[in-house]
Protein backbone atom coordinates (compact mmCIF):
# COMPACT_ATOMS: atom_id res chain seq x y z
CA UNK A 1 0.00 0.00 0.00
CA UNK A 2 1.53 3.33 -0.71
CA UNK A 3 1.42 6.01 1.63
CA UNK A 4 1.67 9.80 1.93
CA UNK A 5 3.26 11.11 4.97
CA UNK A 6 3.71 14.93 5.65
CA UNK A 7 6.19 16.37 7.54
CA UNK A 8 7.49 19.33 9.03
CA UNK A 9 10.91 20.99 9.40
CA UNK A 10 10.67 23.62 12.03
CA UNK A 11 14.05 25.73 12.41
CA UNK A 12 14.12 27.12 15.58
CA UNK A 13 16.52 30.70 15.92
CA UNK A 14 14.53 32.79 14.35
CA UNK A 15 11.52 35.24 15.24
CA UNK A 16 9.10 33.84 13.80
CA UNK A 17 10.31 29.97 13.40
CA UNK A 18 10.54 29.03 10.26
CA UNK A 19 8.41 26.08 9.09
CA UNK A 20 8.14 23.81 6.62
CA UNK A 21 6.57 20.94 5.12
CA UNK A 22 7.00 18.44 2.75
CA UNK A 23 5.88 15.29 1.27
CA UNK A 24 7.45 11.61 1.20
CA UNK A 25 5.64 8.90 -0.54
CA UNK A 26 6.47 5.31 1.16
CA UNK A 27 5.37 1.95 0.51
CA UNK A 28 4.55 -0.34 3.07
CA UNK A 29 2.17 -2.98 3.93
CA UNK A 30 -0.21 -1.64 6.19
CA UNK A 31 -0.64 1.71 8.45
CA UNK A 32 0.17 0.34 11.70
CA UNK A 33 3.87 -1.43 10.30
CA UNK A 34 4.30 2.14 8.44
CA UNK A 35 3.84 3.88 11.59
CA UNK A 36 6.17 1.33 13.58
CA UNK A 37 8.83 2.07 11.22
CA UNK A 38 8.29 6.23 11.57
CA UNK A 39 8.52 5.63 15.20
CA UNK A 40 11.75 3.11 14.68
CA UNK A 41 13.88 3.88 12.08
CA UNK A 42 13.81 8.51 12.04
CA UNK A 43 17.16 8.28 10.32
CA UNK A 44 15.68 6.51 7.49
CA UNK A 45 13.69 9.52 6.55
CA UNK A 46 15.44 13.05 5.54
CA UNK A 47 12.33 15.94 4.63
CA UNK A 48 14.94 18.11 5.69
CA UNK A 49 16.66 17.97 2.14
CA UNK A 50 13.57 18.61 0.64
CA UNK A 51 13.22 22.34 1.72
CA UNK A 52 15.04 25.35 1.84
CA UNK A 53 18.10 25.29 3.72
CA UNK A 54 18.50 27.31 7.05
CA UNK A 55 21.27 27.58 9.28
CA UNK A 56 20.58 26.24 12.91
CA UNK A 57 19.18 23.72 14.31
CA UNK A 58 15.61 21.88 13.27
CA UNK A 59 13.49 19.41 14.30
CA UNK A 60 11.63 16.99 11.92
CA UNK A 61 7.95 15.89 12.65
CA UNK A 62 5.91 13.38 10.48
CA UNK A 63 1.95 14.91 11.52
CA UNK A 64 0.04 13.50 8.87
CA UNK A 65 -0.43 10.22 6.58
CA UNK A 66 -2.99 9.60 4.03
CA UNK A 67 -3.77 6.56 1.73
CA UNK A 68 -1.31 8.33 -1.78
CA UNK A 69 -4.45 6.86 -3.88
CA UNK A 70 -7.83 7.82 -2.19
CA UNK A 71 -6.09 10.80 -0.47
CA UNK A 72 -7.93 9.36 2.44
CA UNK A 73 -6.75 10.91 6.23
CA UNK A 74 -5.04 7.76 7.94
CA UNK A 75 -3.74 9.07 10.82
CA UNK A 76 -2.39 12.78 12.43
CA UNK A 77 -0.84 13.87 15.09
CA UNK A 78 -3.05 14.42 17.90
CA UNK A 79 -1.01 17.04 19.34
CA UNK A 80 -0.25 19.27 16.41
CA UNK A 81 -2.05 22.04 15.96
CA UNK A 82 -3.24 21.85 12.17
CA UNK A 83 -5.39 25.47 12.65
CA UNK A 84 -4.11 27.83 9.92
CA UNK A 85 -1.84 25.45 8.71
CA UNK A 86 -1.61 25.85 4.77
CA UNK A 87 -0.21 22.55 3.77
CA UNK A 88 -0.72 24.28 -0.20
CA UNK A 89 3.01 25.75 0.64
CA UNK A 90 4.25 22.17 1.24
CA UNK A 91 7.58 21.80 -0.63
């Protein structure tokens, strides 16, 4: 099943922080195993290349997955706060 995970890369050192998000498409077999290997394997997975480059330091956050066919909501992160979010300006 292929997947569509979003991510964001916040850089942190600046007034306001500068965030941004990006798309990775990833095959796997079924939600549950895809989110197992988010949660295992972080070094596997570099959205930080995908967007512009910033000097500092950032933290990477995978907050939403969808089914890449349907465009179906799978799963988000409860504890993001998705209001006025324009994932339009994802990278």
């Amino acid at each position: 099943m292929e997947f569509k995970v979003t991510w964001e890369v916040r850089y942190s050192g600046y007034e306001p922080e500068k965030v941004y998000f990006t798309e990775e498409y990833i095959d796997h077999d079924d939600l549950d195993s895809l989110i197992d290997h988010l949660h295992n394997n972080p070094l596997d997975h570099t959205p930080e290349m995908s967007v512009p480059f910033e000097k500092g330091d950032f933290n990477i956050e995978w907050i939403m997955i969808h089914d890449a066919n349907t465009s179906k909501e799978l799963w988000h992160d409860q504890y993001y706060d998705f209001e006025g979010t324009d994932f339009n300006a994802a990278v």
